[in-house]
C-alpha atoms as a PDB file:
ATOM      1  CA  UNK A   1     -54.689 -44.621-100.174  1.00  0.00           C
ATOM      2  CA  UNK A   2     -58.207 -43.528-100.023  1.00  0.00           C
ATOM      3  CA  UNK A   3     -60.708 -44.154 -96.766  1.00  0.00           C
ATOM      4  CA  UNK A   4     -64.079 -44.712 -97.660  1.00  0.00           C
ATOM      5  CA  UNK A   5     -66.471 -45.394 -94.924  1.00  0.00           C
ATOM      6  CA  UNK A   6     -70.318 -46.428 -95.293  1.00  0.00           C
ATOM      7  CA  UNK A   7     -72.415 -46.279 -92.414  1.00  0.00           C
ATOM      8  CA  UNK A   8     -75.808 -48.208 -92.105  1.00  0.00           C
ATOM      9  CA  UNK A   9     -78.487 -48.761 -89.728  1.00  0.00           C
ATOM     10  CA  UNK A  10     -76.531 -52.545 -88.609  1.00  0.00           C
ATOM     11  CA  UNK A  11     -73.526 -52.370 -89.696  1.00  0.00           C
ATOM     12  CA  UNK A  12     -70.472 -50.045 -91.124  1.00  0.00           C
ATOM     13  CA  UNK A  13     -68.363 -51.152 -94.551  1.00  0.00           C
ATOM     14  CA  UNK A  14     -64.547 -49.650 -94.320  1.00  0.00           C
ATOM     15  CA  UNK A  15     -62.856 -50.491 -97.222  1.00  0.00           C
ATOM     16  CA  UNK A  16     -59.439 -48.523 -98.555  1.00  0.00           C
ATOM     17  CA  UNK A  17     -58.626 -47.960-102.168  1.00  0.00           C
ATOM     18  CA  UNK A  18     -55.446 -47.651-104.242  1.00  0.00           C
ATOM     19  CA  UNK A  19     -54.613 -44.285-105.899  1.00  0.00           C
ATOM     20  CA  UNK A  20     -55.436 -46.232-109.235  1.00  0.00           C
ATOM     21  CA  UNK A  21     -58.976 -47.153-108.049  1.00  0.00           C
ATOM     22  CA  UNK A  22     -58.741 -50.626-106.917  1.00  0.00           C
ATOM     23  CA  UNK A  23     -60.393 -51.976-104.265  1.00  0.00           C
ATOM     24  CA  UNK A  24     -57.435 -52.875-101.479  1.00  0.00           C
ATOM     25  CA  UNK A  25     -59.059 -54.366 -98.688  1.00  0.00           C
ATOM     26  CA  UNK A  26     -62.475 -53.871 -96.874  1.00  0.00           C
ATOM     27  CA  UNK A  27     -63.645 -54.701 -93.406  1.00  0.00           C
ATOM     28  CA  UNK A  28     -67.241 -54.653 -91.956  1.00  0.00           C
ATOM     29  CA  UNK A  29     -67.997 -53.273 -87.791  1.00  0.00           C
ATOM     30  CA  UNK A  30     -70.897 -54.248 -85.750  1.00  0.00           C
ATOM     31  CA  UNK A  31     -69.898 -51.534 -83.470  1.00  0.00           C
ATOM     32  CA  UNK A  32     -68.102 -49.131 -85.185  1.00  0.00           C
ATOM     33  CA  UNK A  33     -66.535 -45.966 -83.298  1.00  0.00           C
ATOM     34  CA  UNK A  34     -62.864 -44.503 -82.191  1.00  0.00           C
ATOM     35  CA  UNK A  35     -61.197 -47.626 -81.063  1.00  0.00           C
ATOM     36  CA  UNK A  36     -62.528 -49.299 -84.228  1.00  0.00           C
ATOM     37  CA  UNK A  37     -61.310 -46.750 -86.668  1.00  0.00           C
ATOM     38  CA  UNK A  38     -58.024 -46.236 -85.113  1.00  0.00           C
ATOM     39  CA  UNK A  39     -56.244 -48.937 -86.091  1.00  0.00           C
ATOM     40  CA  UNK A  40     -57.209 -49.014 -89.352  1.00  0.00           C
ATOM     41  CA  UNK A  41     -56.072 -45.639 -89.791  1.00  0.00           C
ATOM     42  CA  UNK A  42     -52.780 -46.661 -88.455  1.00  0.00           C
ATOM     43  CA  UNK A  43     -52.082 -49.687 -90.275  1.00  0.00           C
ATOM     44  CA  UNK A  44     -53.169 -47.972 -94.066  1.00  0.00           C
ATOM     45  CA  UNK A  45     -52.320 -44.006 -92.862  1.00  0.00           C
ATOM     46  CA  UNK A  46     -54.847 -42.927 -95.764  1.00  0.00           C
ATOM     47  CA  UNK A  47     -54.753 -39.855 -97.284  1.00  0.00           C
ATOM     48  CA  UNK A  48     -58.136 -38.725 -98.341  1.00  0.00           C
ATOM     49  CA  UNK A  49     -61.082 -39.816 -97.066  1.00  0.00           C
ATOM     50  CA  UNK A  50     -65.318 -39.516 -97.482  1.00  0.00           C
ATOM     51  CA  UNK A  51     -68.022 -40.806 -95.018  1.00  0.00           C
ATOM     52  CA  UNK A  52     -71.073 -41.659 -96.148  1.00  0.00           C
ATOM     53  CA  UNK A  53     -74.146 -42.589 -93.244  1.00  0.00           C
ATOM     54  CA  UNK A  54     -77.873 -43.509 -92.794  1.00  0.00           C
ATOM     55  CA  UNK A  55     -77.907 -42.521 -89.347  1.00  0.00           C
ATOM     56  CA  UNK A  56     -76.240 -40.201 -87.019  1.00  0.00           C
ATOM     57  CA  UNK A  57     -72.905 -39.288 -87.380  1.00  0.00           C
ATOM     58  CA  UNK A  58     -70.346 -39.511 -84.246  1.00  0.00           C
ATOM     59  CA  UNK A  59     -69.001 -36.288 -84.143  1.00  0.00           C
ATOM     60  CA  UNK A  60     -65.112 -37.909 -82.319  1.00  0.00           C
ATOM     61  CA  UNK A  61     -65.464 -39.864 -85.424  1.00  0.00           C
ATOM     62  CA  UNK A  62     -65.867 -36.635 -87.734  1.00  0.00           C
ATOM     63  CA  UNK A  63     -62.953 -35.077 -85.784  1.00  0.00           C
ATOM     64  CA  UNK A  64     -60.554 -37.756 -85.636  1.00  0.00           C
ATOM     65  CA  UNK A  65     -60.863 -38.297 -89.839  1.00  0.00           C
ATOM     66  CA  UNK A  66     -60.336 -34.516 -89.793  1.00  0.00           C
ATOM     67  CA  UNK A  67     -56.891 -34.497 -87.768  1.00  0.00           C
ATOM     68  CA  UNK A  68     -55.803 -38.018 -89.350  1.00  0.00           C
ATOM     69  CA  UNK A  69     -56.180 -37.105 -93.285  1.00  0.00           C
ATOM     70  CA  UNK A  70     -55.164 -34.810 -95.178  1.00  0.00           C
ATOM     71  CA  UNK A  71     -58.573 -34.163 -96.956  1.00  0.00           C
ATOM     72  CA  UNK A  72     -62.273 -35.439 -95.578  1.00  0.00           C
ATOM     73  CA  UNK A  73     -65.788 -35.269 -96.404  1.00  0.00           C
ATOM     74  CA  UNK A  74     -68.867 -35.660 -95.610  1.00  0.00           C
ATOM     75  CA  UNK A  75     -71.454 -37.183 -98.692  1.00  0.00           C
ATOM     76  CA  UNK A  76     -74.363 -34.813 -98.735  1.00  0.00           C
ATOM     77  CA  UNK A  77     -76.487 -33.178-100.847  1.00  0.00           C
ATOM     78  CA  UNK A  78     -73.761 -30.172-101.507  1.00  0.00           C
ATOM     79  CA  UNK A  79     -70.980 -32.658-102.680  1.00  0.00           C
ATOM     80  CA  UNK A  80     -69.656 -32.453-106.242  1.00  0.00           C
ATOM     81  CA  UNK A  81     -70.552 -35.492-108.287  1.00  0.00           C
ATOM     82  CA  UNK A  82     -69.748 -37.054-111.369  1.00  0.00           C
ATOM     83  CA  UNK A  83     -73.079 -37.158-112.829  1.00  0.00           C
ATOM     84  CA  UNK A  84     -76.097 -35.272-112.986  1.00  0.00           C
ATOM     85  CA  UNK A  85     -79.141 -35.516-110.101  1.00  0.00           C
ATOM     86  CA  UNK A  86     -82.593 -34.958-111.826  1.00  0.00           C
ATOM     87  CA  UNK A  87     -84.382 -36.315-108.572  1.00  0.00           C
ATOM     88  CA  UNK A  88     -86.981 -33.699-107.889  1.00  0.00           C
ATOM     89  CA  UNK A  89     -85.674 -33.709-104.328  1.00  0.00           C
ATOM     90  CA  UNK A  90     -82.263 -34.233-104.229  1.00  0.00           C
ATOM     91  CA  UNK A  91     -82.223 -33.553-100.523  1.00  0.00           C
ATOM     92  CA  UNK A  92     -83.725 -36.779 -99.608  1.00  0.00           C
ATOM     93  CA  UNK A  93     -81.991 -39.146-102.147  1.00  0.00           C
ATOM     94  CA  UNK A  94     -80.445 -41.788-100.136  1.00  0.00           C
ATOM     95  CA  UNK A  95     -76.337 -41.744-100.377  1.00  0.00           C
ATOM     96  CA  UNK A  96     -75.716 -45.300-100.776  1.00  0.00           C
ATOM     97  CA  UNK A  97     -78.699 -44.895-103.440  1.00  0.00           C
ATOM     98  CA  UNK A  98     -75.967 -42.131-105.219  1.00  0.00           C
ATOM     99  CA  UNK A  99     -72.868 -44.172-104.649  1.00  0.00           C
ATOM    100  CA  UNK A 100     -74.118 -46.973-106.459  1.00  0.00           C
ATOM    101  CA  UNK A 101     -75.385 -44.852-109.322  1.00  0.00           C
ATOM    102  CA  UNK A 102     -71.855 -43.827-109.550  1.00  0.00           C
ATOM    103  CA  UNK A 103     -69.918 -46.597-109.389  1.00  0.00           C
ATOM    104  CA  UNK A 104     -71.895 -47.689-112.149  1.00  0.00           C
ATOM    105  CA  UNK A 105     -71.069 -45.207-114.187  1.00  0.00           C
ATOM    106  CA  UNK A 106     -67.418 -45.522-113.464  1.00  0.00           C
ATOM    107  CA  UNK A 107     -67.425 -48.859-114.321  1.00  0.00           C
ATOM    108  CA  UNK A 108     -69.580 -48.759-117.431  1.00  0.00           C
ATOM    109  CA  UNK A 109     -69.183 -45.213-118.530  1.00  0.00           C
ATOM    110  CA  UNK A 110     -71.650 -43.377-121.395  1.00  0.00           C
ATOM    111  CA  UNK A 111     -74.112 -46.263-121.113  1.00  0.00           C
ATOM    112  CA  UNK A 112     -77.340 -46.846-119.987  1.00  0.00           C
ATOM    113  CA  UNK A 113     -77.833 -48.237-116.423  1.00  0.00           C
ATOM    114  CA  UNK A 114     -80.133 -49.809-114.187  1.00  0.00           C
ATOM    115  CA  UNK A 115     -78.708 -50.729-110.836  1.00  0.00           C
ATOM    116  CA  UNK A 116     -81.052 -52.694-108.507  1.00  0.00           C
ATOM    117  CA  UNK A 117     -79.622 -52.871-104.821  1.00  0.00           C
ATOM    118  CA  UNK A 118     -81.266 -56.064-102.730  1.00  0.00           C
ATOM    119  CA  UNK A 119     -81.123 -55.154 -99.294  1.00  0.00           C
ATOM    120  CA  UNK A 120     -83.293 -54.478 -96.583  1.00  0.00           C
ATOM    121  CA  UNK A 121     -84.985 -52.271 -99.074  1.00  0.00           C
ATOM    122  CA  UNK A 122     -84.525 -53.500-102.795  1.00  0.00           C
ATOM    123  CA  UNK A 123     -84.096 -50.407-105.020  1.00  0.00           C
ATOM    124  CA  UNK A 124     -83.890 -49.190-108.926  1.00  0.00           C
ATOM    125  CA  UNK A 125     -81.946 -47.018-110.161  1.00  0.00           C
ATOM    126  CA  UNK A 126     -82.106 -45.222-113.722  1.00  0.00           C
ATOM    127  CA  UNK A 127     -79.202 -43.593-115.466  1.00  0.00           C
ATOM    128  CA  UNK A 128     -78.938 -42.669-119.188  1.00  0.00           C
ATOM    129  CA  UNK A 129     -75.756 -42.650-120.652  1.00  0.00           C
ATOM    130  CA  UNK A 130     -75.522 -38.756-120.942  1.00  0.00           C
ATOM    131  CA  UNK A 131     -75.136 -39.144-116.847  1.00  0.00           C
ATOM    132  CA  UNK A 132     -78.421 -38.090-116.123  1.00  0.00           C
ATOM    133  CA  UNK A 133     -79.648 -39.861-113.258  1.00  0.00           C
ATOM    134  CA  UNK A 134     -83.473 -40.161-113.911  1.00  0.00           C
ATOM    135  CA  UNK A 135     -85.061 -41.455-110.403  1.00  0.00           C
ATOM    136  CA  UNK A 136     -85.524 -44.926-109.194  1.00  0.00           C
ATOM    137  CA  UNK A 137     -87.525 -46.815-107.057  1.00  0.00           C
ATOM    138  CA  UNK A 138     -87.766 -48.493-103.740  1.00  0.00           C
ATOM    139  CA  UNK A 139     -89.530 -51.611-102.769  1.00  0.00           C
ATOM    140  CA  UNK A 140     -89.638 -53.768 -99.773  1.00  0.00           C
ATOM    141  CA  UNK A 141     -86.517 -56.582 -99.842  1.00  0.00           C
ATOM    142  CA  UNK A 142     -86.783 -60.239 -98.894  1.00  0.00           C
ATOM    143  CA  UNK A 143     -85.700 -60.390 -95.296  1.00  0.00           C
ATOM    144  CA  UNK A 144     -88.734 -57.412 -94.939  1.00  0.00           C
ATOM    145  CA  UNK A 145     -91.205 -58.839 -96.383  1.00  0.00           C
ATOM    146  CA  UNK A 146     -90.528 -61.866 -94.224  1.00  0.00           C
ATOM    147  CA  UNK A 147     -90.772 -60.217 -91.219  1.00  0.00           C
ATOM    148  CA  UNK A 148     -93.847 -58.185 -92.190  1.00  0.00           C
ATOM    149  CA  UNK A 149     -96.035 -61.310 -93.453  1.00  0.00           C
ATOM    150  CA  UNK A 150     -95.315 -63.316 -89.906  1.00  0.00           C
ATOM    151  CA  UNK A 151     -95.653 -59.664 -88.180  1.00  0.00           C
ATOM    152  CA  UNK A 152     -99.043 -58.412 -89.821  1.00  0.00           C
ATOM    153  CA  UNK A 153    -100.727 -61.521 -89.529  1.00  0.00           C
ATOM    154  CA  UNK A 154    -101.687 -64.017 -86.803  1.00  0.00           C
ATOM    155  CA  UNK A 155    -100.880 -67.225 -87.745  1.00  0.00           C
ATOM    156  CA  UNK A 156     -97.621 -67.168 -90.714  1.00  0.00           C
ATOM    157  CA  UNK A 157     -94.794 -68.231 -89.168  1.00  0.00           C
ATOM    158  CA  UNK A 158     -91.705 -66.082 -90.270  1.00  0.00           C
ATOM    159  CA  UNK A 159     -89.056 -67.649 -92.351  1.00  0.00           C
ATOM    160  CA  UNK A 160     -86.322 -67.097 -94.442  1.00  0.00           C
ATOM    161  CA  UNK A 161     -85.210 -67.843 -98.155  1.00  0.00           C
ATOM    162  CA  UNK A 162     -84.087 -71.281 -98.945  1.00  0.00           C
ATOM    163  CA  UNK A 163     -81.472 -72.302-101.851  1.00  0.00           C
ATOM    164  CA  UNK A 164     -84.713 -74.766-103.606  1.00  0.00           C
ATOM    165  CA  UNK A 165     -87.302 -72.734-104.504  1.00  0.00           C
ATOM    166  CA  UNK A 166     -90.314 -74.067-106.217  1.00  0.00           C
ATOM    167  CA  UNK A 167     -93.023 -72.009-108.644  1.00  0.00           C
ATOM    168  CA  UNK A 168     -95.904 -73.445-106.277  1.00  0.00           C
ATOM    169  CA  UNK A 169     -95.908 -73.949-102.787  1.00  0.00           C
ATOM    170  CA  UNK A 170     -96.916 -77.065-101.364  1.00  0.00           C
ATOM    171  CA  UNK A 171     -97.081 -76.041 -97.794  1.00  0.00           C
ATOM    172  CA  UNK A 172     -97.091 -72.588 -95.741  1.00  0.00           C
ATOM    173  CA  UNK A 173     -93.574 -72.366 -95.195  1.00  0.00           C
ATOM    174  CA  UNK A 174     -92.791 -73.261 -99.356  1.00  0.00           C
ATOM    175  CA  UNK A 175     -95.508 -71.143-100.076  1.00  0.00           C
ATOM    176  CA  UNK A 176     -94.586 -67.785 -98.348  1.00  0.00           C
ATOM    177  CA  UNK A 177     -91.253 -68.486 -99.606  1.00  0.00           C
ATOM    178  CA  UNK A 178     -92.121 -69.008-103.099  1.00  0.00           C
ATOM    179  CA  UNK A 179     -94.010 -65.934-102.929  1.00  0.00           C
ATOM    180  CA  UNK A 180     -91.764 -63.660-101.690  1.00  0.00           C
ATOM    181  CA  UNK A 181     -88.677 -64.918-103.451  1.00  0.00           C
ATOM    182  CA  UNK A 182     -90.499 -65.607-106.938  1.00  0.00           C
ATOM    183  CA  UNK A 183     -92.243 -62.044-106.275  1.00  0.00           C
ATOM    184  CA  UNK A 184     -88.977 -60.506-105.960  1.00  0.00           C
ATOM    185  CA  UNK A 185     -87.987 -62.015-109.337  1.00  0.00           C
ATOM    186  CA  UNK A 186     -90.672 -61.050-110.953  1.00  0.00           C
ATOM    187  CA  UNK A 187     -90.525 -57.999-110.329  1.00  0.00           C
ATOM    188  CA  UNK A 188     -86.853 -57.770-111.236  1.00  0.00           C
ATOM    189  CA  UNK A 189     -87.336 -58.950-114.769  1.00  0.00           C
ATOM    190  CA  UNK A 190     -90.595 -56.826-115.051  1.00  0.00           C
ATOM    191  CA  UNK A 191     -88.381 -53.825-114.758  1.00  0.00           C
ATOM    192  CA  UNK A 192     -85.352 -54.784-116.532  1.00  0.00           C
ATOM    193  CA  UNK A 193     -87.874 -56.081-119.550  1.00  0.00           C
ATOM    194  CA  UNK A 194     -89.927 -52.784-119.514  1.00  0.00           C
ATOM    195  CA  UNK A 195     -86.828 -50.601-119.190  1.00  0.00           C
ATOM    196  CA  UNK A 196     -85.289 -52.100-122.210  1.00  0.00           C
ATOM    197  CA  UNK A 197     -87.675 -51.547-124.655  1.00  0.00           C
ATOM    198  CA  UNK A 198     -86.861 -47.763-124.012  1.00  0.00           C
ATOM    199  CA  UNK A 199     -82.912 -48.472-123.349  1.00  0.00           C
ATOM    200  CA  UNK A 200     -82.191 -51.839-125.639  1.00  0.00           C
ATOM    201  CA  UNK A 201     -78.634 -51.228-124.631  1.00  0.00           C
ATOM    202  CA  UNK A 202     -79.478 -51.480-121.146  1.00  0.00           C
ATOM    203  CA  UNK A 203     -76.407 -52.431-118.475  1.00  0.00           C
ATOM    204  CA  UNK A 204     -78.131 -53.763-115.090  1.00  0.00           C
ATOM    205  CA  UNK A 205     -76.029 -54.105-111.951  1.00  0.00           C
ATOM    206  CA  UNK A 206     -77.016 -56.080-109.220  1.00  0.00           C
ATOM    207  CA  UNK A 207     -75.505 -55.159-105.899  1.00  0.00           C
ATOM    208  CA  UNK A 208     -76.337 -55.568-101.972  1.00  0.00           C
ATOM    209  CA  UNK A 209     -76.340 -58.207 -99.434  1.00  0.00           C
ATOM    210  CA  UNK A 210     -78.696 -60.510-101.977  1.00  0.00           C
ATOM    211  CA  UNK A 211     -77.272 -59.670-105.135  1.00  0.00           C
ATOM    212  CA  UNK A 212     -75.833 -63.118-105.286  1.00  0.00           C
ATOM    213  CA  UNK A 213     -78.854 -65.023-104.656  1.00  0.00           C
ATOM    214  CA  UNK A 214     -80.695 -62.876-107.026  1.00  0.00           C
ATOM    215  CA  UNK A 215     -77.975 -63.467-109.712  1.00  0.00           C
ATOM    216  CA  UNK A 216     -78.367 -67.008-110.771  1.00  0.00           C
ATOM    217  CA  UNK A 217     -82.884 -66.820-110.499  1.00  0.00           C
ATOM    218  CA  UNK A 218     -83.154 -63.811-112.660  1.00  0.00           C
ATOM    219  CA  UNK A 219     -83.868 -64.627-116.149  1.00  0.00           C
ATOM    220  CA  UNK A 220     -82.236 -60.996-117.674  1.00  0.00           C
ATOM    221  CA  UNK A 221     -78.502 -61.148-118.033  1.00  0.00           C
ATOM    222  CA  UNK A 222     -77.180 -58.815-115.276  1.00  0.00           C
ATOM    223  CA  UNK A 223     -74.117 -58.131-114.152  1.00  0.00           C
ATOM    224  CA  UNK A 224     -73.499 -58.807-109.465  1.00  0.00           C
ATOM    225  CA  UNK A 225     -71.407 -56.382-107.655  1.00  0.00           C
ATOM    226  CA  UNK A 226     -71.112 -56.578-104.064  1.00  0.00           C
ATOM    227  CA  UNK A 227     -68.728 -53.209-103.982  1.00  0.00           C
ATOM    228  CA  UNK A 228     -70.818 -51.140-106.084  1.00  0.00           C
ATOM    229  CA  UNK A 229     -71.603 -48.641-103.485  1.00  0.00           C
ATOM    230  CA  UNK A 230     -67.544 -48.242-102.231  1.00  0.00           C
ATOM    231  CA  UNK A 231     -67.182 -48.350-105.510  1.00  0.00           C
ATOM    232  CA  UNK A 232     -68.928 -45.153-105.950  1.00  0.00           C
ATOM    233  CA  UNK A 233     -68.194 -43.202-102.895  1.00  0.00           C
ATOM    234  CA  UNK A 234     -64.224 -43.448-103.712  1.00  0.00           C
ATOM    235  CA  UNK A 235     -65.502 -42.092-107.483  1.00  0.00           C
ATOM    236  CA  UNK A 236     -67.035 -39.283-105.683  1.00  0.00           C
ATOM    237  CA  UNK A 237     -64.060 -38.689-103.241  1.00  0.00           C
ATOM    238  CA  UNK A 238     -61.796 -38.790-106.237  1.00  0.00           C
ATOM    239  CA  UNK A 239     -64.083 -35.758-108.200  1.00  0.00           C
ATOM    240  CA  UNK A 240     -63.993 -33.389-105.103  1.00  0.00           C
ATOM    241  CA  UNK A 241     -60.382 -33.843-104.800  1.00  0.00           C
ATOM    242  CA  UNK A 242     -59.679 -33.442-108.073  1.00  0.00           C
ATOM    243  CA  UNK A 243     -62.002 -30.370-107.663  1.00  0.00           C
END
């Protein structure tokens, strides 16, 4: 059983995976520290294990993982990976921006791949089918731009995306949410469309906390993955054992 453990700015994803690759069972912390871990570690007893964070990492927690399995890691910029970085600097390529860019490529190997992540940032991903990760980019998501229309302003009130949106608002709060949702999709296609007539063969994944929202409003036929990013970190756990 493998441990794989993504740490974010609100919240940390702990999800354990079979020795075959499947996805077991997952659990999401709030608070997530020693008395949070250990019974998870108890329950599964995992074998291997890789820790991929955002922010700081608790060094009991680093410790702990290091006494409990038989092989740890930390995802860096020194890890061994399954595909190819040609980021001009490597160093400051996000890891849950890598992960996904693997799991892709696990689950749709030798093709080409955009994966779009729709979080609190919404981000693009480029990967030719040789493994060569090209770059990507990294645009404001919907719950930010939100917040930063009702912030940087005197008189929008904030809101938040609704299941009914129109083309055209008909009053403020329609209106900034037609904008920033039909923005968002825009934006989406505009990508997918432009990246295809270099890549016809293009695979897109959609993954993060709006991937489902996104799914059924984009007009290019994409493929929703909530797991993407576990899905990638256990890939890359898998190559440095192996290795």
């Amino acid at each position: 059983m493998n441990l794989i453990i993504e740490q974010g700015n609100t919240s940390t994803k702990v999800a354990l995976f079979t020795k075959d690759g499947d996805l077991f069972t997952s659990f999401v912390f709030k608070e997530f520290n020693k008395l949070s871990l250990l019974p998870v570690l108890d329950a599964y007893q995992p074998v291997y294990g890789i820790l991929s964070s955002v922010t700081t990492i608790d060094p009991v927690i680093v410790s702990l993982l290091e006494k409990k399995l038989q092989y740890f890691m930390i995802l860096d910029e020194t890890a061994s990976l399954p595909i190819t970085i040609g980021y001009e600097t490597p160093e400051t390529l996000g890891k849950d921006r890598i992960a996904a860019v693997v799991g892709a490529c696990f689950l749709k190997p030798a093709r080409d791949i955009l994966v779009i992540d729709a979080g609190t940032a919404i981000t693009y991903e480029l990967v030719e089918a040789s493994g060569l990760y090209r770059g990507g980019n990294i645009s404001p998501g919907m719950s930010t731009r939100f917040k930063a229309l009702h912030t940087f302003t005197s008189k929008l009130p904030l809101v938040e995306e609704s299941d009914e949106i129109p083309l055209i608002g008909t009053s403020t709060l329609t209106a900034l949410q037609a904008g920033v949702v039909n923005g968002i999709i825009f934006e989406m296609d505009g990508y997918i469309n432009e990246l295809r007539e270099k890549y016809p063969e293009l695979f897109v994944f959609l993954t993060g906390g709006h991937s489902f929202y996104f799914e059924r409003r984009l007009k290019n036929s994409i493929f929703a993955n909530i797991n993407l990013v576990l899905t990638g970190l256990n890939r890359i756990l898998e190559s440095n054992v192996e290795n």
